[in-house]
Protein backbone atom coordinates (compact mmCIF):
# COMPACT_ATOMS: atom_id res chain seq x y z
CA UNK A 1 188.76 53.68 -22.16
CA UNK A 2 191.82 52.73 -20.10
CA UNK A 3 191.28 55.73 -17.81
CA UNK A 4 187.45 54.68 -17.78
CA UNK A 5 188.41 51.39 -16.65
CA UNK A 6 190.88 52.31 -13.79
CA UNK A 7 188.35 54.72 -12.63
CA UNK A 8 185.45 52.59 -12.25
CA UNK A 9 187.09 49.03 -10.84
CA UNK A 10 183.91 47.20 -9.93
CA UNK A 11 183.23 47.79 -14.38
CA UNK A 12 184.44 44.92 -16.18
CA UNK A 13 186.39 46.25 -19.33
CA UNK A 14 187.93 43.79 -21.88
CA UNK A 15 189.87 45.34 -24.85
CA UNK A 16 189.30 42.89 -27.94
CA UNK A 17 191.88 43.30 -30.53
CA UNK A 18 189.96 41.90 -33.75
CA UNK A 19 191.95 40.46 -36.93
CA UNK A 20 194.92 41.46 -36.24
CA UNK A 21 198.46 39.75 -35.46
CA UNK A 22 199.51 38.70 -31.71
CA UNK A 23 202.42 41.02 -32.14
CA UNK A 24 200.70 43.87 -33.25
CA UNK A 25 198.11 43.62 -30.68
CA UNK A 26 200.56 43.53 -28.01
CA UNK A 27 202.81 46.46 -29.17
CA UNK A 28 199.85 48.65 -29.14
CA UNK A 29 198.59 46.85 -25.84
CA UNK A 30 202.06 47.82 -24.15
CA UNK A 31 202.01 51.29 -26.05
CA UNK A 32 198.51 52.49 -24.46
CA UNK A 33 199.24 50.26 -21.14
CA UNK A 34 196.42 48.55 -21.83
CA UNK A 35 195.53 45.26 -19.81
CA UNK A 36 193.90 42.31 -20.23
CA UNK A 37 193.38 42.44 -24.38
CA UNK A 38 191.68 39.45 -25.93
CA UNK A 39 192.84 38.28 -29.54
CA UNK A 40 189.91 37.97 -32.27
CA UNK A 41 191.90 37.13 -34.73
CA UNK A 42 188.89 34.98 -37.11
CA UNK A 43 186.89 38.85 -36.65
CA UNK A 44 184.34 36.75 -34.26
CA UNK A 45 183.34 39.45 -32.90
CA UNK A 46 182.22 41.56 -35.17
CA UNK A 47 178.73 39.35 -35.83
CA UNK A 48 178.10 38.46 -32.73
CA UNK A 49 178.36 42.21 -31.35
CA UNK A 50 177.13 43.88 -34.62
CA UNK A 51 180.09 45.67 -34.56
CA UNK A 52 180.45 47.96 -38.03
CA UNK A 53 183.73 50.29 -37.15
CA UNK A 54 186.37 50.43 -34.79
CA UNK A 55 187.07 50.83 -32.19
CA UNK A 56 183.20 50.11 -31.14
CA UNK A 57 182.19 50.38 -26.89
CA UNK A 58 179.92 47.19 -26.35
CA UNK A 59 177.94 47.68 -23.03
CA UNK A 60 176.81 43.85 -21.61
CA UNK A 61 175.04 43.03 -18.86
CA UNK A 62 174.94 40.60 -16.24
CA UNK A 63 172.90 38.56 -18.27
CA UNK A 64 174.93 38.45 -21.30
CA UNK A 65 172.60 41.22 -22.81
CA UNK A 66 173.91 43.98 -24.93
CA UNK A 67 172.62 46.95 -23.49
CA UNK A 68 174.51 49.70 -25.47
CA UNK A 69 176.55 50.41 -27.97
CA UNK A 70 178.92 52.81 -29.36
CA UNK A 71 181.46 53.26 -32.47
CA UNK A 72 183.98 55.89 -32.67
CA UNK A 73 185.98 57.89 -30.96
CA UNK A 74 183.99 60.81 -28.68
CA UNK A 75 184.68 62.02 -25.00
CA UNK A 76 181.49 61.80 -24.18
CA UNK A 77 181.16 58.18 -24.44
CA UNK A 78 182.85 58.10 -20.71
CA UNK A 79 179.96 59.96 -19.57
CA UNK A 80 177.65 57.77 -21.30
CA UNK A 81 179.72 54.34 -19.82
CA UNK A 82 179.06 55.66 -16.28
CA UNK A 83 175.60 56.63 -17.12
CA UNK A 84 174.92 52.78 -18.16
CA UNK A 85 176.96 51.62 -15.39
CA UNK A 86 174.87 53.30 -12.56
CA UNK A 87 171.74 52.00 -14.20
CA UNK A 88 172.31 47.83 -15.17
């Protein structure tokens, strides 16, 4: 996701680290140079995105409207990401 995100600057990408510990969030964050994480640490998130399994790709729109969705790990998903991006 991080190489994703640096590739495609004009994509807003917001790592949410859900239930988890400030400190463990940010020695992964700094691990896997990742920027920017949010803390969910009541599991918020997980409702309001209908998120089942980590880590879970939430697409939104401009509108605030989920437009896709993804759990897992897979390659392809960065293919997918760019797809959605060229086409909200």
């Amino acid at each position: 996701m991080e190489r994703w995100r640096k590739s495609h600057p004009n994509a807003v990408v917001v790592p949410v680290d859900v239930g988890e510990p400030r400190s463990v969030a940010a020695d992964f964050a700094r691990r896997y140079a990742l920027g920017d994480v949010a803390l969910d640490p009541k599991t918020s998130a997980r409702p309001l995105f209908g998120v089942e399994g980590f880590p879970t790709i939430v697409v939104i729109d401009a509108h605030g409207d989920i437009r896709a969705k993804w759990e897992g790990l897979n390659p392809a998903i960065g293919m997918a990401l760019s797809h959605a991006q060229a086409t909200l």
